[in-house]
C-alpha atoms as a PDB file:
ATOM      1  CA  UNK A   1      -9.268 -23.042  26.484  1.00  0.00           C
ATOM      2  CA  UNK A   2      -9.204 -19.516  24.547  1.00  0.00           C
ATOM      3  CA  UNK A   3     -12.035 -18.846  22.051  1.00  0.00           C
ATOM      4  CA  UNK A   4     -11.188 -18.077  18.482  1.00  0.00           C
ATOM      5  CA  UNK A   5     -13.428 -16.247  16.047  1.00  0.00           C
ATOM      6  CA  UNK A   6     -12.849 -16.846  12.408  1.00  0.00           C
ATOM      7  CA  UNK A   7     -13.386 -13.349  10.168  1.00  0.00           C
ATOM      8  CA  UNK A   8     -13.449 -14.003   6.144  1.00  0.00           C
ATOM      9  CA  UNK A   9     -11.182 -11.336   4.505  1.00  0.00           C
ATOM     10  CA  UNK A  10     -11.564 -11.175   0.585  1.00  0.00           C
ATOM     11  CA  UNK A  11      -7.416 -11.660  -0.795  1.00  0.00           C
ATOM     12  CA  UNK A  12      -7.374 -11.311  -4.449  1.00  0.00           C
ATOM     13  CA  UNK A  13      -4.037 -12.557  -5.904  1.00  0.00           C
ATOM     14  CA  UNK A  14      -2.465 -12.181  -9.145  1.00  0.00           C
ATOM     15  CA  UNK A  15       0.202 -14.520 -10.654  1.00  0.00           C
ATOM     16  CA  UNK A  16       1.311 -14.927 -13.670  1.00  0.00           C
ATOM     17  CA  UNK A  17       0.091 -18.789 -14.490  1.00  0.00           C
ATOM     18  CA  UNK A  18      -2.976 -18.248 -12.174  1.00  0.00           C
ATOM     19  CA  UNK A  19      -5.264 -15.139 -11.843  1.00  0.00           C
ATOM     20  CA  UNK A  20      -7.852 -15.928  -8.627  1.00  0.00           C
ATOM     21  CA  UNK A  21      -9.842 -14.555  -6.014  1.00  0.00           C
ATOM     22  CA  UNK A  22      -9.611 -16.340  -3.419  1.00  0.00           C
ATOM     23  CA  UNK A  23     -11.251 -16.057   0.608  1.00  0.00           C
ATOM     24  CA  UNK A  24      -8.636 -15.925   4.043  1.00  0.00           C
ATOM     25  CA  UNK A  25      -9.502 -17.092   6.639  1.00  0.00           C
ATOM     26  CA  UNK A  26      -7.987 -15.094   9.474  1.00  0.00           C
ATOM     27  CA  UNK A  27      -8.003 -16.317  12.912  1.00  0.00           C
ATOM     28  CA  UNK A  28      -7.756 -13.866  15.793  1.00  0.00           C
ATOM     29  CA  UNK A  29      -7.785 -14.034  19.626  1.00  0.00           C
ATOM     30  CA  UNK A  30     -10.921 -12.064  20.196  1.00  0.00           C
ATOM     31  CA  UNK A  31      -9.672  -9.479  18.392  1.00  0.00           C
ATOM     32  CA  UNK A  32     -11.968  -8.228  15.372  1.00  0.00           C
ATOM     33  CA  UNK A  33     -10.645  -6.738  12.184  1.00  0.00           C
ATOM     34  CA  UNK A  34     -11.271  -3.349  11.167  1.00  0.00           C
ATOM     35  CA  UNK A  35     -11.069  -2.823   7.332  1.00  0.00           C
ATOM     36  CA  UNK A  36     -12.619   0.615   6.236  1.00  0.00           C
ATOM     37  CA  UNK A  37     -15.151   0.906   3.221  1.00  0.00           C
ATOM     38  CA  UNK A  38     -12.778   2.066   0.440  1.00  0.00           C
ATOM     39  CA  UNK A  39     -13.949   2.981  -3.612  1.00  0.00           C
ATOM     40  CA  UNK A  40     -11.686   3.882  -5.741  1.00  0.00           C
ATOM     41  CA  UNK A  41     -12.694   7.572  -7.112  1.00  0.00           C
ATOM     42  CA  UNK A  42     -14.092   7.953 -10.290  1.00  0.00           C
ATOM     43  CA  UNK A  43     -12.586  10.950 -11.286  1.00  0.00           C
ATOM     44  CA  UNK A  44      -8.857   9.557 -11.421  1.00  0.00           C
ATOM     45  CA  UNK A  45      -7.384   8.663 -14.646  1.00  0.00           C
ATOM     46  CA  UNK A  46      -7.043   4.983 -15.907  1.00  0.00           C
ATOM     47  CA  UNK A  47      -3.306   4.432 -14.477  1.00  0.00           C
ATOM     48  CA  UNK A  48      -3.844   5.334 -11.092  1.00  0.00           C
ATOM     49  CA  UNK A  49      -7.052   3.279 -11.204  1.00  0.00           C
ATOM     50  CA  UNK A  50      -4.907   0.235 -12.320  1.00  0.00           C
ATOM     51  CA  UNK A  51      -2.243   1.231  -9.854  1.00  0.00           C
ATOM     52  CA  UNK A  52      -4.576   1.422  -7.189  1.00  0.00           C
ATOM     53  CA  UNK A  53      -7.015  -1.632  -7.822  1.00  0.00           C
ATOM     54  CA  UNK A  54      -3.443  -4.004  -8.038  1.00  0.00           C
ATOM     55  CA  UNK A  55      -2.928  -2.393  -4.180  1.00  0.00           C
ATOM     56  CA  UNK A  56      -6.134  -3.283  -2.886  1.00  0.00           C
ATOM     57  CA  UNK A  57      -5.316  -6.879  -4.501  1.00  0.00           C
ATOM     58  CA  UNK A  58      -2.481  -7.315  -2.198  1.00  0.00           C
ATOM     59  CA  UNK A  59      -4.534  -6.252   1.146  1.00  0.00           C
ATOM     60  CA  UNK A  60      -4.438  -9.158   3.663  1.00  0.00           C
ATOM     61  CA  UNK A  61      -0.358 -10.251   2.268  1.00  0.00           C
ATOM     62  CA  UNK A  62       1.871 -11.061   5.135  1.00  0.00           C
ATOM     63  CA  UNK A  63       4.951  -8.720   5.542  1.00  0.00           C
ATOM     64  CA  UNK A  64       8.397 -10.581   5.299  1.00  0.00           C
ATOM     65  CA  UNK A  65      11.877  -8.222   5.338  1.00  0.00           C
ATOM     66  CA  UNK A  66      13.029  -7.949   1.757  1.00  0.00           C
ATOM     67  CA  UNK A  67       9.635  -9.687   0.149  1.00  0.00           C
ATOM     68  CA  UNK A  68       8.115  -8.649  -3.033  1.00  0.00           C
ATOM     69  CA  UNK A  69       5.855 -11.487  -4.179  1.00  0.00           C
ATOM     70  CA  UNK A  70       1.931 -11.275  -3.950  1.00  0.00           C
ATOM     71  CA  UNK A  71       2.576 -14.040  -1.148  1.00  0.00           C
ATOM     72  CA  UNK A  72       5.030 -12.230   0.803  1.00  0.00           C
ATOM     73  CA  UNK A  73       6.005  -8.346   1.377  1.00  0.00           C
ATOM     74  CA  UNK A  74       7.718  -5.370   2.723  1.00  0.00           C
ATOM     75  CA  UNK A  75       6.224  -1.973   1.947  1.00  0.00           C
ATOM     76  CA  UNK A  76       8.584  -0.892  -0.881  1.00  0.00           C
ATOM     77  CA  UNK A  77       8.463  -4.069  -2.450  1.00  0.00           C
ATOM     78  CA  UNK A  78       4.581  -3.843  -1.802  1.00  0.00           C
ATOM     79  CA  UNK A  79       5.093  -0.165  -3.743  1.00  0.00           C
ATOM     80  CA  UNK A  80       7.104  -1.971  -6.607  1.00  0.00           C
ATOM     81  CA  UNK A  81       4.488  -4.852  -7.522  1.00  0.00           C
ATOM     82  CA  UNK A  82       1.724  -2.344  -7.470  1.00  0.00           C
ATOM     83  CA  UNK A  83       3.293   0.092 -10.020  1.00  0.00           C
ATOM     84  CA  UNK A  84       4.549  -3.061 -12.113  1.00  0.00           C
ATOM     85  CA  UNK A  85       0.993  -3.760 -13.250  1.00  0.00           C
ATOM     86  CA  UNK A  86       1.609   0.176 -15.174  1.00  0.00           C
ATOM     87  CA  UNK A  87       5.060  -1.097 -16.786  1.00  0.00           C
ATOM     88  CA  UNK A  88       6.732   1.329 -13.710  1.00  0.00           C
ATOM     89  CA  UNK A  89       9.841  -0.451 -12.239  1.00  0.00           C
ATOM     90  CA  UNK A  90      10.545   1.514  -8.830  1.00  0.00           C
ATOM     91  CA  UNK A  91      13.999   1.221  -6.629  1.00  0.00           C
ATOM     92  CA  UNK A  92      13.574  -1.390  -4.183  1.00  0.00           C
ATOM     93  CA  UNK A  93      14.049   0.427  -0.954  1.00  0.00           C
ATOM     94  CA  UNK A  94      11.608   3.113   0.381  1.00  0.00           C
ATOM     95  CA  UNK A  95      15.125   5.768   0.617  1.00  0.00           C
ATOM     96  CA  UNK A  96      15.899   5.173  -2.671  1.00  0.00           C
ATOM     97  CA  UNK A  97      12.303   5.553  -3.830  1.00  0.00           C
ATOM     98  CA  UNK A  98      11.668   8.861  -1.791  1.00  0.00           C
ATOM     99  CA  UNK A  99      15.272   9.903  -3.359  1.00  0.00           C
ATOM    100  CA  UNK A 100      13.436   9.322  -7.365  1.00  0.00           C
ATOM    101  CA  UNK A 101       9.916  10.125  -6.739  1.00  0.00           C
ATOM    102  CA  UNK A 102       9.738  12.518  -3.769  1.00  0.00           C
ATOM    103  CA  UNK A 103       8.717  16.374  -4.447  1.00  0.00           C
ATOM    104  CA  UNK A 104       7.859  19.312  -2.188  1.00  0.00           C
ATOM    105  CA  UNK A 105       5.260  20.151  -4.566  1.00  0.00           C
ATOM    106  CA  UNK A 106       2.937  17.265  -4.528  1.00  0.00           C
ATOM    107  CA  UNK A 107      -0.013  18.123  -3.121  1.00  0.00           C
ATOM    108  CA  UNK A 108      -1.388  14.111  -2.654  1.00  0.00           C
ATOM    109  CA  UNK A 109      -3.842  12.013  -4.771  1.00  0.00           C
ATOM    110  CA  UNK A 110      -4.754   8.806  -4.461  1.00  0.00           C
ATOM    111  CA  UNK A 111      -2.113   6.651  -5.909  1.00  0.00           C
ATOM    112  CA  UNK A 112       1.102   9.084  -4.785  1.00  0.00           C
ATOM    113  CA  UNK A 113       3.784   7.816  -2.791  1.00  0.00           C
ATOM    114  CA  UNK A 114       3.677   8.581   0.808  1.00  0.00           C
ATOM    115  CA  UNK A 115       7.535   8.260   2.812  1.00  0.00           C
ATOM    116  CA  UNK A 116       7.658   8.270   6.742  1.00  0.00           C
ATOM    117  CA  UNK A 117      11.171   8.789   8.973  1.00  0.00           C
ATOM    118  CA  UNK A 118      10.760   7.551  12.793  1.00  0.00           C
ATOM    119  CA  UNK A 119      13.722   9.081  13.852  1.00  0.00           C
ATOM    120  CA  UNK A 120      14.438  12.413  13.249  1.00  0.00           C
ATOM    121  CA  UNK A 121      17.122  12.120  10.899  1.00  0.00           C
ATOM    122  CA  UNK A 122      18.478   9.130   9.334  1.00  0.00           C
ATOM    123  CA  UNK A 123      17.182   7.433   6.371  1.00  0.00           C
ATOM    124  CA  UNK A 124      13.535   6.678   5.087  1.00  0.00           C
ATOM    125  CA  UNK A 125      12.061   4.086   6.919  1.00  0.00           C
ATOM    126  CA  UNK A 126       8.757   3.465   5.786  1.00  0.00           C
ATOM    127  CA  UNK A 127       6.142   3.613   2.221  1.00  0.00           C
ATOM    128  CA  UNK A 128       2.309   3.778   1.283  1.00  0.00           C
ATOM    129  CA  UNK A 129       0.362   4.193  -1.239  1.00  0.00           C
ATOM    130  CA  UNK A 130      -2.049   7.234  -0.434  1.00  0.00           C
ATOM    131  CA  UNK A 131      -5.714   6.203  -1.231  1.00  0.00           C
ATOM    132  CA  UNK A 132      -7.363   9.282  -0.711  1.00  0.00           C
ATOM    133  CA  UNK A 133      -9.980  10.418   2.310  1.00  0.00           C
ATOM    134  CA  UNK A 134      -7.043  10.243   4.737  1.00  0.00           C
ATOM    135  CA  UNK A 135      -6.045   6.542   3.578  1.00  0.00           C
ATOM    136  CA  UNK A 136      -3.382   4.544   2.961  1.00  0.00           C
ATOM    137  CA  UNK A 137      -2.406   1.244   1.909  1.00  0.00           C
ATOM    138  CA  UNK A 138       0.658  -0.072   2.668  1.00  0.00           C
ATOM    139  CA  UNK A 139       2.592  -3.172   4.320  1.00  0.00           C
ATOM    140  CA  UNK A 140       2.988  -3.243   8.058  1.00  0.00           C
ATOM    141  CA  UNK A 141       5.215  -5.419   9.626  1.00  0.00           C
ATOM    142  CA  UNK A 142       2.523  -6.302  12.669  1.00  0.00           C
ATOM    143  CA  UNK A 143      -0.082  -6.272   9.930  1.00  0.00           C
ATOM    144  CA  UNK A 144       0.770  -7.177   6.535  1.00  0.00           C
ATOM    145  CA  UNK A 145      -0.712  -5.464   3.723  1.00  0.00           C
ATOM    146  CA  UNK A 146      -3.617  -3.069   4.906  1.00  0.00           C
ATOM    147  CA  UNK A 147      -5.951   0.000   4.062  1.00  0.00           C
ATOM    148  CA  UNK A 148      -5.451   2.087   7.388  1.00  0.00           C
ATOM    149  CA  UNK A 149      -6.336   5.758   8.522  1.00  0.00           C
ATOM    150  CA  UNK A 150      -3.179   7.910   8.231  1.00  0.00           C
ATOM    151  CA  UNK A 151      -3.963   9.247  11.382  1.00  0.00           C
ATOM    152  CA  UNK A 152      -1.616   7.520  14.029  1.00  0.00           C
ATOM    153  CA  UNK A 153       1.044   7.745  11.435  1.00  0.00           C
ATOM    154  CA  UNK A 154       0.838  12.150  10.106  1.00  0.00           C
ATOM    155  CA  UNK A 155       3.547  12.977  12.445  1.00  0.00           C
ATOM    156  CA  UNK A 156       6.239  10.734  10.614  1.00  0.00           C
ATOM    157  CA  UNK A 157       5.657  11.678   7.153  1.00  0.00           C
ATOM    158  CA  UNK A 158       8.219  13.063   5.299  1.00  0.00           C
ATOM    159  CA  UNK A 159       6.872  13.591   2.069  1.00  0.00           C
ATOM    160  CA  UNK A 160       4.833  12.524  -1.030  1.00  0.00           C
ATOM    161  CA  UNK A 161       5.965  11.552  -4.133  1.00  0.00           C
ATOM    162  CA  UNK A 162       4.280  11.412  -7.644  1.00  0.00           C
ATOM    163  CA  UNK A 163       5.051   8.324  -9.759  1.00  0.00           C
ATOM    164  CA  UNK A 164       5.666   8.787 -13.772  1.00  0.00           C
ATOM    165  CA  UNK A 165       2.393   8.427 -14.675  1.00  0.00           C
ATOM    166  CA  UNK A 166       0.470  11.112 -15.101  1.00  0.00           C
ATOM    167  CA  UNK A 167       1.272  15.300 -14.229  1.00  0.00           C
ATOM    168  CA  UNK A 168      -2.228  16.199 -12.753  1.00  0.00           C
ATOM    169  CA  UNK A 169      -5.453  14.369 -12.217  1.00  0.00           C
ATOM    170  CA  UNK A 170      -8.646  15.343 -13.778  1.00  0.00           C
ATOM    171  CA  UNK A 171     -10.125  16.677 -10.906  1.00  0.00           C
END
């Protein structure tokens, strides 16, 4: 009989009748779960701290093709819920959002859109947020919702983008 460990994984969720925090419980073969120390940076402006404390609410949300509920979601429609909480209604595919928000001259701040390709041309395949210190959060498909290292992914970005909210950050 295989062992399972239980791991408690804080999952905020916001709805619109009911605003709780509430505790997963995440079972896992052995396997422990690796979620990096993440604060928000003071220095940002109010918008992108909104922006970026509704992301972190959706950590630990399964991934479903085509979802964009706080119980279900796919990484644009993960990147359209978290800029709805700042009245910003995004496209709903990650192409269509690199084709309105992407710029070459973004340099990245927590908050910006990041886009990845896998294959070398084609459309855009992938979305994240990028948290800063070499984060991002966005919705894997193996994963869910998650603040990860950029690391495995750098060689399939793309670009950045910058969302409506704000031209610089006060730095």
């Amino acid at each position: 009989m295989k062992q399972f460990q239980i791991y408690i994984v804080p999952l905020c969720l916001s709805l619109v009748l009911l605003a709780s925090c509430q505790t997963l419980h995440v079972a896992t073969m052995g396997k422990k779960l690796a979620i990096p120390e993440y604060v928000i940076p003071d220095y940002l402006e109010p918008m992108r701290k909104t922006v970026l404390n509704e992301a972190m609410r959706y950590i630990g949300t399964p991934y479903c093709y085509g979802g964009k509920t706080p119980f279900c979601t796919d990484c644009s429609g993960f990147i359209l819920q978290a800029y709805r909480s700042v009245g910003i209604i995004t496209p709903r595919t990650s192409h269509d959002q690199y084709l309105a928000y992407s710029s070459e001259d973004v340099i990245p701040e927590p908050g910006d859109l990041i886009f990845f390709r896998y294959a070398e041309k084609g459309n855009i395949a992938h979305v994240g947020m990028y948290a800063g210190e070499d984060f991002m959060i966005h919705a894997s498909e193996k994963k869910g919702v998650i603040l990860t290292n950029l690391e495995y992914m750098r060689k399939y970005i793309v670009g950045y983008g910058r969302m409506p909210i704000q031209e610089f950050s006060a730095k």
